[in-house]
C-alpha atoms as a PDB file:
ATOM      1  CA  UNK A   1       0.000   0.000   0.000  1.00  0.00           C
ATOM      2  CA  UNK A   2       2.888   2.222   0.688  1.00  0.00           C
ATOM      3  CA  UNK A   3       4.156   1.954  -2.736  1.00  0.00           C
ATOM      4  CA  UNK A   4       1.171   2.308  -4.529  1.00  0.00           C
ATOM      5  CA  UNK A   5       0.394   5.849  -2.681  1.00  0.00           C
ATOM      6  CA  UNK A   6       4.174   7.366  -2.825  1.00  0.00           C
ATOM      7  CA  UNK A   7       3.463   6.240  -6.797  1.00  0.00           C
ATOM      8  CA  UNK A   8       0.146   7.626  -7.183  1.00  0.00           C
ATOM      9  CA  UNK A   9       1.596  11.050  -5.451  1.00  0.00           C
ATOM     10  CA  UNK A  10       4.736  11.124  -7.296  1.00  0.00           C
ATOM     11  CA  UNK A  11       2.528  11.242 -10.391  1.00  0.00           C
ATOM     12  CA  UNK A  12       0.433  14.049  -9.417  1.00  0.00           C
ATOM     13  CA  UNK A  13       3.673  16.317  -8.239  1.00  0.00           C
ATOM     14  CA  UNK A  14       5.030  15.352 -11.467  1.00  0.00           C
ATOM     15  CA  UNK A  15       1.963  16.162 -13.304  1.00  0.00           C
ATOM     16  CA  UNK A  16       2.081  19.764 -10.950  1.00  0.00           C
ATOM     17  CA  UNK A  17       5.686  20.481 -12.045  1.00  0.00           C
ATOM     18  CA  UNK A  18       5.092  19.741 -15.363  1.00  0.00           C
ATOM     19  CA  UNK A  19       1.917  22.433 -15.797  1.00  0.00           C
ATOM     20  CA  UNK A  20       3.686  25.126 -14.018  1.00  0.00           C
ATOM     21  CA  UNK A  21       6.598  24.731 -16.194  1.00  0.00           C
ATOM     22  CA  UNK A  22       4.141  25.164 -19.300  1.00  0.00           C
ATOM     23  CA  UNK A  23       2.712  27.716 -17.501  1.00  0.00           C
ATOM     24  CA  UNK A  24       5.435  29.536 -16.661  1.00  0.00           C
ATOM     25  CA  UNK A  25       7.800  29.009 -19.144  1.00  0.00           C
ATOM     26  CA  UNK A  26       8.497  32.665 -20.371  1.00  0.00           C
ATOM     27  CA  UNK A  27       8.699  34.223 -17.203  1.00  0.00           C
ATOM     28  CA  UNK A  28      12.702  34.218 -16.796  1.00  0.00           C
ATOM     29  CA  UNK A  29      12.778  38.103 -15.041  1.00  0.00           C
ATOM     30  CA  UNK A  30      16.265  38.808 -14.693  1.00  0.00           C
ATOM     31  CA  UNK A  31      17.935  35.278 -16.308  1.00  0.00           C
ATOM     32  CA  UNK A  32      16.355  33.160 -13.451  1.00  0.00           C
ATOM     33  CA  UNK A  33      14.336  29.944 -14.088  1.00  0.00           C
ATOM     34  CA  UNK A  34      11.431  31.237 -12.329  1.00  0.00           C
ATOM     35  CA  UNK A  35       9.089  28.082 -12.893  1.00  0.00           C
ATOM     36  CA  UNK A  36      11.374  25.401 -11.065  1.00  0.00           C
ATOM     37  CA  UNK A  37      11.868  27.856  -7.824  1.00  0.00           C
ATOM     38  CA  UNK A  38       8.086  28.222  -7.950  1.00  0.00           C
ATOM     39  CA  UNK A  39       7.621  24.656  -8.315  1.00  0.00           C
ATOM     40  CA  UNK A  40      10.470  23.684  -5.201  1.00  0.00           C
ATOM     41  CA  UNK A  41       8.799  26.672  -3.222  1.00  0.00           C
ATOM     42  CA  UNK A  42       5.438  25.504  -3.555  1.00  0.00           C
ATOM     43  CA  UNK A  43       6.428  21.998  -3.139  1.00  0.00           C
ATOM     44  CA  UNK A  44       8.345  23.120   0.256  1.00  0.00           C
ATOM     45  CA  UNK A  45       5.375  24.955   1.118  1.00  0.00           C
ATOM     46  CA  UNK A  46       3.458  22.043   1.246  1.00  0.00           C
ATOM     47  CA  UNK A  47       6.304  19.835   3.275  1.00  0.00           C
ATOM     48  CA  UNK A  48       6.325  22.328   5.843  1.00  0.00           C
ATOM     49  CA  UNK A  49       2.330  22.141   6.153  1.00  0.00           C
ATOM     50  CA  UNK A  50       2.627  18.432   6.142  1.00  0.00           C
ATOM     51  CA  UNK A  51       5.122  17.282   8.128  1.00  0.00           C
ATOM     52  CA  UNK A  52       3.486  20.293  10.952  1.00  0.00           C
ATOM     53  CA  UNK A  53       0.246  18.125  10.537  1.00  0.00           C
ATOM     54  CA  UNK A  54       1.799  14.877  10.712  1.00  0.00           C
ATOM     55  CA  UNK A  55       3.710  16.131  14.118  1.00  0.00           C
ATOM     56  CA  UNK A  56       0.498  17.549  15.652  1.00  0.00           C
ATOM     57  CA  UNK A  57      -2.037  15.318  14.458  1.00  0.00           C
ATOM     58  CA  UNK A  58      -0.236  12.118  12.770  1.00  0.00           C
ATOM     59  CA  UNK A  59      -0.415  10.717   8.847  1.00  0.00           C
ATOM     60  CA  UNK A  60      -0.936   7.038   8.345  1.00  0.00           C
ATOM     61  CA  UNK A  61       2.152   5.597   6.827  1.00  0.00           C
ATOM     62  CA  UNK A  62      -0.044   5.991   3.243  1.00  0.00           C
ATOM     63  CA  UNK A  63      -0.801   9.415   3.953  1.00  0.00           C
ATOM     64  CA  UNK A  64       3.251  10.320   4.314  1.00  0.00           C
ATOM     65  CA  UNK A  65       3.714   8.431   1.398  1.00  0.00           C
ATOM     66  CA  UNK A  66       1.120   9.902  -0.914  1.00  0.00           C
ATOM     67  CA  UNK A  67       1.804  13.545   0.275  1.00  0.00           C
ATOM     68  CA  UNK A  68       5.212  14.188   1.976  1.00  0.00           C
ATOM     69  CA  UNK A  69       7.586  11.467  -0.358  1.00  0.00           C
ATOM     70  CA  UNK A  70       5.171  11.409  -3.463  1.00  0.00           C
ATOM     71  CA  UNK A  71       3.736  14.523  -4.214  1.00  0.00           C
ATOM     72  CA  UNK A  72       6.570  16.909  -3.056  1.00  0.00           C
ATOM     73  CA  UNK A  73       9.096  14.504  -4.023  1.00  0.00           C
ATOM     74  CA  UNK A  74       7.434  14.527  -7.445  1.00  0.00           C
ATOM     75  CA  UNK A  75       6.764  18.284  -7.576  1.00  0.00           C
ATOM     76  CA  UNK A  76      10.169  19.625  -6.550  1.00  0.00           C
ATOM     77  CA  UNK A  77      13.087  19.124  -8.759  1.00  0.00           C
ATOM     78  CA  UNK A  78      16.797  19.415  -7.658  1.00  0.00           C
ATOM     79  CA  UNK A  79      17.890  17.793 -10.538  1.00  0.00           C
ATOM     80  CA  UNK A  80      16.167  20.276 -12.893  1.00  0.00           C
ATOM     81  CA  UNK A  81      17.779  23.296 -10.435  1.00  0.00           C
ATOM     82  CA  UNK A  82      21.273  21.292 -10.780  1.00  0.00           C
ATOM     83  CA  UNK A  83      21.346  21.724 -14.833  1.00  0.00           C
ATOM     84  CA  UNK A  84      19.589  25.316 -14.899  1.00  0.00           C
ATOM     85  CA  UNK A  85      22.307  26.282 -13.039  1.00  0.00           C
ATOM     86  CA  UNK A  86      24.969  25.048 -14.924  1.00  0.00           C
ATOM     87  CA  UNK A  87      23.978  26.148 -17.583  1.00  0.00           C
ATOM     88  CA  UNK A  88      23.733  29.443 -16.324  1.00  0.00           C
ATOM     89  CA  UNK A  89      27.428  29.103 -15.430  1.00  0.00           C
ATOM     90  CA  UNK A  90      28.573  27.514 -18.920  1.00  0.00           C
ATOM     91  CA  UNK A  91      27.131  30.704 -20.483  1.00  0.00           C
ATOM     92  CA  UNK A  92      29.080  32.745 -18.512  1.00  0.00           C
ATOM     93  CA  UNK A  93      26.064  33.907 -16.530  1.00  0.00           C
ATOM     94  CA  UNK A  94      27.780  33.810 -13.120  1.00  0.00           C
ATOM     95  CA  UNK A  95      25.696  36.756 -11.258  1.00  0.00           C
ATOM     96  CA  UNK A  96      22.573  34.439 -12.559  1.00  0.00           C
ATOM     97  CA  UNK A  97      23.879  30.870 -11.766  1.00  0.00           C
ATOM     98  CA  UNK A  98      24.704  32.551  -7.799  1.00  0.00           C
ATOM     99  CA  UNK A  99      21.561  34.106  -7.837  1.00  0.00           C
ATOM    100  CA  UNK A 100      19.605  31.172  -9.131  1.00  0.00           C
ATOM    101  CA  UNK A 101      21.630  29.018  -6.391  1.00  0.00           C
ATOM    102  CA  UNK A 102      20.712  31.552  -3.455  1.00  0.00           C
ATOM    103  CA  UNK A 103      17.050  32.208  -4.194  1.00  0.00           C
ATOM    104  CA  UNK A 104      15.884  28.840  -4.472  1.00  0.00           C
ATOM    105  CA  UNK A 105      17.249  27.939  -1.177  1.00  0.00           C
ATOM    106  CA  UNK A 106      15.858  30.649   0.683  1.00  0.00           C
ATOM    107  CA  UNK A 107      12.546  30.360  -0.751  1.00  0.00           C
ATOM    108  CA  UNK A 108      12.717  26.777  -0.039  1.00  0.00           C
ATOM    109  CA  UNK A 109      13.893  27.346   3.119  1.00  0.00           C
ATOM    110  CA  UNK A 110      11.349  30.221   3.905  1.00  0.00           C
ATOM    111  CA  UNK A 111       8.465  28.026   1.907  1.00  0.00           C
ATOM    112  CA  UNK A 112       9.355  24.949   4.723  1.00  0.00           C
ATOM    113  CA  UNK A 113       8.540  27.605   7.461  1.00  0.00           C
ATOM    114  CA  UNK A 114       6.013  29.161   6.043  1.00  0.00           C
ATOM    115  CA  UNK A 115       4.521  25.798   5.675  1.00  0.00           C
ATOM    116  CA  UNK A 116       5.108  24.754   8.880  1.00  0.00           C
ATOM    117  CA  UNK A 117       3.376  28.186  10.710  1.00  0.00           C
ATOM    118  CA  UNK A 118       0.366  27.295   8.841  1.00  0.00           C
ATOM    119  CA  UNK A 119      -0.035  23.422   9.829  1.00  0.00           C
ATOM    120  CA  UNK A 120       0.982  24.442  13.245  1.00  0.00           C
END
């Protein structure tokens, strides 16, 4: 059962990323790949709300695995952050790449806190 619901959330954070990338593919304000540090904000958002609820109320071990591993698992993307950054830097676009690299981690890191003040 486990399996099945980190799958089945894993799709539908895929699915998430996926739209906001179509979405938001021409905003890139200032050089910056705005649609994946929407995408790993929202999907920190949404870990911080979770794992707040899970400490204060409890998940199931289904209900982790659908929500907290599968859909923001799924829905955030280091690997996609990894290559937009360097190929920021291959282009020469260092004030970008260090931007790109800063901003997402604050946001994330802001997001997970965010998220947690609201499930709390």
């Amino acid at each position: 059962m486990q399996v099945l619901a980190i799958f089945v959330g894993g799709g539908i954070g895929s699915l998430l990323r996926y739209l906001i990338s179509l979405r938001f593919k021409s905003m890139l304000l200032w050089g910056l790949p705005w649609p994946t540090i929407l995408a790993n904000g929202l999907a920190s958002l949404l870990l911080g709300y979770f794992t707040a609820i899970a400490i204060k109320d409890g998940f199931s071990a289904p209900w982790r695995g659908l929500l907290m591993i599968g859909l923001c698992g799924g829905f955030s993307t280091f690997s996609t952050f990894g290559l937009e950054t360097y190929t920021l830097l291959s282009g020469g676009e260092y004030v970008a790449a260090l931007s790109n690299i800063i901003l997402s981690v604050v946001v994330s890191l802001l997001c997970i806190l965010i998220g947690f003040w609201i499930g709390g």
